[in-house]
C-alpha atoms as a PDB file:
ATOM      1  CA  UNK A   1       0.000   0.000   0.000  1.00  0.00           C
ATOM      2  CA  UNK A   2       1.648   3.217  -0.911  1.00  0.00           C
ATOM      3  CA  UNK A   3       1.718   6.111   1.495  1.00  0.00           C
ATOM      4  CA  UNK A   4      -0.845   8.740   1.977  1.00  0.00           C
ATOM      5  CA  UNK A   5       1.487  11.557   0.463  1.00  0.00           C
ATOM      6  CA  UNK A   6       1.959  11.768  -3.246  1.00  0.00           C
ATOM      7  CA  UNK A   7       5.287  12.996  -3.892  1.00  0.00           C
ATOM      8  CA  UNK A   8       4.929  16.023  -6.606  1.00  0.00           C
ATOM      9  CA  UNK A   9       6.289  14.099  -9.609  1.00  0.00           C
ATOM     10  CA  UNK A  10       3.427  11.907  -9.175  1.00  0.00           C
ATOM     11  CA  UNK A  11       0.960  14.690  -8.948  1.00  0.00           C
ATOM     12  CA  UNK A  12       2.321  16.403 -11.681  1.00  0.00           C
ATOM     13  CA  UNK A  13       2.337  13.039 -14.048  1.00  0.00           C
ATOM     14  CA  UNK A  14      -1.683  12.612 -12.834  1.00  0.00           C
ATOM     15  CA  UNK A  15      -2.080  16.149 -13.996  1.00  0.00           C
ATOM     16  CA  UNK A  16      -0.567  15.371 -17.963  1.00  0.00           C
ATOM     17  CA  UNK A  17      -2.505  12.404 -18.454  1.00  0.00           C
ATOM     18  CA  UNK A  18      -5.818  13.543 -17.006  1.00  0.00           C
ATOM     19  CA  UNK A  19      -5.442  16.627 -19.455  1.00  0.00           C
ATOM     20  CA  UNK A  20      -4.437  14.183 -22.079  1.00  0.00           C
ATOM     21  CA  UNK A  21      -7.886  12.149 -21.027  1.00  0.00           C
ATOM     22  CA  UNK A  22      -6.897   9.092 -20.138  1.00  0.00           C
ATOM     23  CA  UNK A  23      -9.267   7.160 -17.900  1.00  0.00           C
ATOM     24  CA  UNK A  24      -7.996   6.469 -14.118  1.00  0.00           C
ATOM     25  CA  UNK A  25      -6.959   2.863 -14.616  1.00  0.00           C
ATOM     26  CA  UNK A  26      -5.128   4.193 -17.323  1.00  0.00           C
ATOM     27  CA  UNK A  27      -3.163   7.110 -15.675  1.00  0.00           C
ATOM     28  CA  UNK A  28      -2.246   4.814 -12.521  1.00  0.00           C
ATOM     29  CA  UNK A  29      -1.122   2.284 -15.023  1.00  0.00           C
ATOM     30  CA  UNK A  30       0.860   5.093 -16.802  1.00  0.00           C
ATOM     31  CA  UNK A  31       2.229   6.365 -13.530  1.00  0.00           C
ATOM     32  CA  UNK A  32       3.096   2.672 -11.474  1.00  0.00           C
ATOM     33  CA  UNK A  33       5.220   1.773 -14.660  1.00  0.00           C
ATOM     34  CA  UNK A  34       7.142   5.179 -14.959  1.00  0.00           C
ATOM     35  CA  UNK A  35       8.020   5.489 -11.134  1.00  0.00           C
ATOM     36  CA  UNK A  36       7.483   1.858 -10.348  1.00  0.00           C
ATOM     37  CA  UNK A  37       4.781   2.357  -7.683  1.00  0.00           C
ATOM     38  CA  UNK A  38       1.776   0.409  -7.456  1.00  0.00           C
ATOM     39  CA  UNK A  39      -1.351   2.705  -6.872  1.00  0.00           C
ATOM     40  CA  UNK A  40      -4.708   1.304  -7.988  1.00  0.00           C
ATOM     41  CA  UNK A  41      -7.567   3.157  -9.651  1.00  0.00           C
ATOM     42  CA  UNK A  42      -9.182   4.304  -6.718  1.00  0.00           C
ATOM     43  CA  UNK A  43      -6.007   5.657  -5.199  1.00  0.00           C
ATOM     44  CA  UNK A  44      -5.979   7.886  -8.657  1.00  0.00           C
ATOM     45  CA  UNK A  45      -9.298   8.703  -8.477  1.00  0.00           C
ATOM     46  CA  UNK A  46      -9.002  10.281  -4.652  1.00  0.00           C
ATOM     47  CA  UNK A  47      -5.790  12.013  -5.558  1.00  0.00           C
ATOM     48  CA  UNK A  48      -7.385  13.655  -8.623  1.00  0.00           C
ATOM     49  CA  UNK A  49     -10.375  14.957  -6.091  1.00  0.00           C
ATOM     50  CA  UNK A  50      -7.716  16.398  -4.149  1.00  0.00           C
ATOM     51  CA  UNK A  51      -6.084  18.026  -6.624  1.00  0.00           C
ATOM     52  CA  UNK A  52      -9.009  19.309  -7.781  1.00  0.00           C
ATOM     53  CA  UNK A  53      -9.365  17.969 -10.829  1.00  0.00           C
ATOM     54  CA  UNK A  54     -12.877  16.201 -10.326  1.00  0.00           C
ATOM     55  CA  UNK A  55     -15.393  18.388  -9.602  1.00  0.00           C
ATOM     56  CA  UNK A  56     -18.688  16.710  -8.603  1.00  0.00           C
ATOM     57  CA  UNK A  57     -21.750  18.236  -9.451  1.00  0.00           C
ATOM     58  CA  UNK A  58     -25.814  18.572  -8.720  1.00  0.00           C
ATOM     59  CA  UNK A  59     -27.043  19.211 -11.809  1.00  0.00           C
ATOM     60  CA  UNK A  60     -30.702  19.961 -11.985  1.00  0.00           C
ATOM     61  CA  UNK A  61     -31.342  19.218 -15.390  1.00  0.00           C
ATOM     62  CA  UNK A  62     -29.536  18.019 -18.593  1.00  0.00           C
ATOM     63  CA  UNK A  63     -29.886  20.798 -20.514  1.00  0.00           C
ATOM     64  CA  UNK A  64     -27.885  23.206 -18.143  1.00  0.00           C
ATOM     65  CA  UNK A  65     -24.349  20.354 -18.459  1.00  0.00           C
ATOM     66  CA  UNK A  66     -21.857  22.303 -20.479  1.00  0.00           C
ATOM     67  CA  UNK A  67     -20.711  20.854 -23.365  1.00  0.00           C
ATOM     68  CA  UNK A  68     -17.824  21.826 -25.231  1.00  0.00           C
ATOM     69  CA  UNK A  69     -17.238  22.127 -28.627  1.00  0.00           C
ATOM     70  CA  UNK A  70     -13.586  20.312 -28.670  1.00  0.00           C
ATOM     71  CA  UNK A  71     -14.790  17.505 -26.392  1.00  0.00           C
ATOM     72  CA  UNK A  72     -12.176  18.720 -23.749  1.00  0.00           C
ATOM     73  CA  UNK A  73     -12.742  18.031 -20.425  1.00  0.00           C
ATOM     74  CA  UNK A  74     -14.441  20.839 -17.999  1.00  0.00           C
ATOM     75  CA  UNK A  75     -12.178  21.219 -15.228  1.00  0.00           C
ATOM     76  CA  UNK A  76     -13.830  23.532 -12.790  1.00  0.00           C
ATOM     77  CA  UNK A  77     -12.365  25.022  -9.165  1.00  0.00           C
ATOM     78  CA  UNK A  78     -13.804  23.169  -6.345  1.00  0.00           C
ATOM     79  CA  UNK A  79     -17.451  23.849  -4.920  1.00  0.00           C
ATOM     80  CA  UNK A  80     -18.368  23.149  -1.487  1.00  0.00           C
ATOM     81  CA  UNK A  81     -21.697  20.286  -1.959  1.00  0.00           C
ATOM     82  CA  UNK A  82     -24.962  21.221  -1.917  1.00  0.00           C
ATOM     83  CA  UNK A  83     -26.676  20.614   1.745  1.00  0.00           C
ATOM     84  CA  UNK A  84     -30.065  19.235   1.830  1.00  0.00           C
ATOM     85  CA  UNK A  85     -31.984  21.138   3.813  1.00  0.00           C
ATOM     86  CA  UNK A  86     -35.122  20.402   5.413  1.00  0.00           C
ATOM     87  CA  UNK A  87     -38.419  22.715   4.658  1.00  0.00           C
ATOM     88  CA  UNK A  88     -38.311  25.522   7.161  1.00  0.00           C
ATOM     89  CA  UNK A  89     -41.877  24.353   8.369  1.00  0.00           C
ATOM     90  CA  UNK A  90     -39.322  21.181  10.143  1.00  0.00           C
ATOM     91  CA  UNK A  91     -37.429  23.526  11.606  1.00  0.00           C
ATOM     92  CA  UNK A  92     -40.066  24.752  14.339  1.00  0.00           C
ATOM     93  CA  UNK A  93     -40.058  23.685  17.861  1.00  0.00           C
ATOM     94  CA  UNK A  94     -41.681  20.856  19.082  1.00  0.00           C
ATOM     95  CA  UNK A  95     -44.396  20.960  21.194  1.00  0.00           C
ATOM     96  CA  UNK A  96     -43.406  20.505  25.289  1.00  0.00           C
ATOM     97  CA  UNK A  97     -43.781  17.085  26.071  1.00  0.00           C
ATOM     98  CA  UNK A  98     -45.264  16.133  29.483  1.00  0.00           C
ATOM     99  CA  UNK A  99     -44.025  14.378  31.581  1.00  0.00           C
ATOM    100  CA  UNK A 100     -44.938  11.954  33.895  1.00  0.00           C
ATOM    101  CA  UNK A 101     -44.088  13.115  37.447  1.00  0.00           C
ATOM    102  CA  UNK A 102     -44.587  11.997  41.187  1.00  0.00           C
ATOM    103  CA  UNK A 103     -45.416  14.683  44.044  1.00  0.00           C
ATOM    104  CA  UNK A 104     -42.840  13.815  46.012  1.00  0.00           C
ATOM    105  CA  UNK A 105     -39.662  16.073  47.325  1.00  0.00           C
ATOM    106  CA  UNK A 106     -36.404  13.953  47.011  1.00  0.00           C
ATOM    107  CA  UNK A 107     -34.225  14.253  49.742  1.00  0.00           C
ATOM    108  CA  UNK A 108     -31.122  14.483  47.494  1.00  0.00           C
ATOM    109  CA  UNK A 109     -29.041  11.800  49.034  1.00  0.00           C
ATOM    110  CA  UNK A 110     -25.198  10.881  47.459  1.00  0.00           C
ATOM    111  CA  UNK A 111     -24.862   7.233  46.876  1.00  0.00           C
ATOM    112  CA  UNK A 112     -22.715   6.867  50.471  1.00  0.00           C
ATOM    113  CA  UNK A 113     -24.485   8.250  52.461  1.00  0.00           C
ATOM    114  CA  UNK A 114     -27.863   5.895  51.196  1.00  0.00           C
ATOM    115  CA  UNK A 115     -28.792   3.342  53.244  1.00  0.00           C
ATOM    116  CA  UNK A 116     -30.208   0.067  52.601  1.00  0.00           C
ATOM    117  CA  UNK A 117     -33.718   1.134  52.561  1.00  0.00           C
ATOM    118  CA  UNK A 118     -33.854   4.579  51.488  1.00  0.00           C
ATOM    119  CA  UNK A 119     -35.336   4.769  47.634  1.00  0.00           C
ATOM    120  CA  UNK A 120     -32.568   4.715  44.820  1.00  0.00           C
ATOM    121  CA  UNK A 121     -34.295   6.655  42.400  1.00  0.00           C
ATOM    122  CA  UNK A 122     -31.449   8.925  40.318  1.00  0.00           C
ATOM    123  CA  UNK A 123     -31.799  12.419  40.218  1.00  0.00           C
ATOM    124  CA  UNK A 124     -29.034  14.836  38.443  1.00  0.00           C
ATOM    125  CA  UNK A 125     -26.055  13.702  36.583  1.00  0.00           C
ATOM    126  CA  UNK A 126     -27.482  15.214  33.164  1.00  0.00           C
ATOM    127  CA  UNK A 127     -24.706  17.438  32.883  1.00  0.00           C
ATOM    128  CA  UNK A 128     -21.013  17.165  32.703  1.00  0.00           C
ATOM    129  CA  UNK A 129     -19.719  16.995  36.411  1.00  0.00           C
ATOM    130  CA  UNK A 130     -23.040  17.281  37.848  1.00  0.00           C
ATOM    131  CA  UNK A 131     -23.906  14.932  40.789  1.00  0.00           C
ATOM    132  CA  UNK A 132     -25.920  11.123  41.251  1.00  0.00           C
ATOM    133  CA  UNK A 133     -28.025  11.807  44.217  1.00  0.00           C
ATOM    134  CA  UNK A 134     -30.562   9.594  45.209  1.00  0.00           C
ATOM    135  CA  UNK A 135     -34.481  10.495  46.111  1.00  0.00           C
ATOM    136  CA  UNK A 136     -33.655   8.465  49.921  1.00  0.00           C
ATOM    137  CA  UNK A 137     -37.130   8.523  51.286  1.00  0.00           C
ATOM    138  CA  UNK A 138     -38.131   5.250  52.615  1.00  0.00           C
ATOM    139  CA  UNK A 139     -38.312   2.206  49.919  1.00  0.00           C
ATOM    140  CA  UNK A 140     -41.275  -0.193  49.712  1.00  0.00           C
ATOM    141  CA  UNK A 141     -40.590  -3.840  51.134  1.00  0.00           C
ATOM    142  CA  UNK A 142     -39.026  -5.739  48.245  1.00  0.00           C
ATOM    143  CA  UNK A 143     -38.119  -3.146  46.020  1.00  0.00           C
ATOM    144  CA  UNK A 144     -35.540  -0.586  45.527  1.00  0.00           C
ATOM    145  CA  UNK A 145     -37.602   2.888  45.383  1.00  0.00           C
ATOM    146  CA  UNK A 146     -40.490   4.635  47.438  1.00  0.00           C
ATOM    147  CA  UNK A 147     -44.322   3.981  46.344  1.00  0.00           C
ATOM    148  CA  UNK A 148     -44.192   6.852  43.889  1.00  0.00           C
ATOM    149  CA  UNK A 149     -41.499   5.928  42.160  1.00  0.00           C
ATOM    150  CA  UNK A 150     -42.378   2.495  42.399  1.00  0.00           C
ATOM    151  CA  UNK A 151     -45.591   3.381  40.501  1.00  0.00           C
ATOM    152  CA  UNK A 152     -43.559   5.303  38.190  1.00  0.00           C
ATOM    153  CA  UNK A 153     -40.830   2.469  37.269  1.00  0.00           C
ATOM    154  CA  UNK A 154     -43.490  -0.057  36.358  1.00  0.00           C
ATOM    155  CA  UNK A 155     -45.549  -0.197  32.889  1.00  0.00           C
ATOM    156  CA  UNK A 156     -48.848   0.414  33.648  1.00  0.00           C
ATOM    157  CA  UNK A 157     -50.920  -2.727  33.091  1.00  0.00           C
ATOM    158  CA  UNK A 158     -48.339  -4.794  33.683  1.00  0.00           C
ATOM    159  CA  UNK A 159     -48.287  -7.760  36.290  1.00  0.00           C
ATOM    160  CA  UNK A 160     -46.091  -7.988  38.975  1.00  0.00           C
ATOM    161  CA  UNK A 161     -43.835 -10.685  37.901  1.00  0.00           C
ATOM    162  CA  UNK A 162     -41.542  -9.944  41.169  1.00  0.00           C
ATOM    163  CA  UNK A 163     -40.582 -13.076  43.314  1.00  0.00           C
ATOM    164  CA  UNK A 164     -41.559 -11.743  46.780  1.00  0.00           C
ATOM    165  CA  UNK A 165     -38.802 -12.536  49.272  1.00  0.00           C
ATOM    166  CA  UNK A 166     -34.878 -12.810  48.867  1.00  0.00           C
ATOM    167  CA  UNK A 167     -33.824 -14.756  45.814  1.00  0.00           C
ATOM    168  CA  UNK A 168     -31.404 -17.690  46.724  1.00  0.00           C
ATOM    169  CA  UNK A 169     -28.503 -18.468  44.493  1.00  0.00           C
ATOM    170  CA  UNK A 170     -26.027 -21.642  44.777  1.00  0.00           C
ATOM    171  CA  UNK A 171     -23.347 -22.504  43.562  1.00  0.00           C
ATOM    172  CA  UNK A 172     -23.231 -26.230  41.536  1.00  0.00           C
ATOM    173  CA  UNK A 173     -20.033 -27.760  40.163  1.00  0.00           C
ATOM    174  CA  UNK A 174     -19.528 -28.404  36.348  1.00  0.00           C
ATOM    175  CA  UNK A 175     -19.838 -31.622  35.182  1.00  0.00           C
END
């Protein structure tokens, strides 16, 4: 794979035999044989775009491409692309969404200073740097948050499918 620099012989030779209108195959053919490189096609083709040499345009229609008399090439300075914008009727604001919310006041607790049955709802931590705290009120039995947040966790219609009690794990050997 050759290296991402061209040296300026090599641009130069790209240069003559795109004028001369050979096709890219061609002209890396042309050049690997003359300085005993080995770039492909492609490599020629994204060399030439940086060089300026291929210009890619929108055209609207086909009666607006140029067309030259001589059947020379158009080589054209470089345009930035076109940006697809949306309709400005997109670009409005969206309507506030509600949200759902519970009526109750968090007591802002960092995570050590929570203890085992205080609610671990997050609050904060939407910004860079900005602080976890915890809501810290007093968490229903068998679950990790207060009975607001509780509500608030769960889908609504959805079952309980909560194993009440401590889950037991053990530990079995491989066979």
């Amino acid at each position: 794979m050759e290296p991402a620099h061209w040296p300026s012989e090599h641009s130069d030779a790209l240069r003559d035999y795109f004028l001369k209108g050979l096709s890219y195959a061609e002209i890396g053919r042309q050049i690997n044989a003359r300085f005993g490189t080995a770039y492909t096609r492609n490599a020629v083709v994204g060399r030439a775009k940086r060089l300026g040499l291929i210009v890619q345009l929108r055209m609207t229609s086909p009666s607006i491409v140029p067309v030259l008399p001589s059947g020379a090439c158009l080589i054209l300075p470089h345009r930035p692309a076109l940006l697809n914008l949306p309709p400005k009727s997109a670009m409005k604001p969206a309507a506030q969404v509600k949200l759902r919310c519970v009526g109750v006041q968090p007591r802002l607790v960092p995570l050590v200073e929570l203890a085992a049955e205080d609610c671990r709802y997050p609050y904060g931590g939407d910004k860079d740097g900005e602080e976890i705290t915890f809501c810290g009120h007093p968490s229903e039995p068998g679950s990790s948050y207060c009975t607001p947040h509780a509500r608030l966790t769960r889908r609504a219609g959805a079952g309980s499918a909560r194993v009440s009690g401590p889950v037991v794990l053990r530990l079995v050997s491989a066979a």
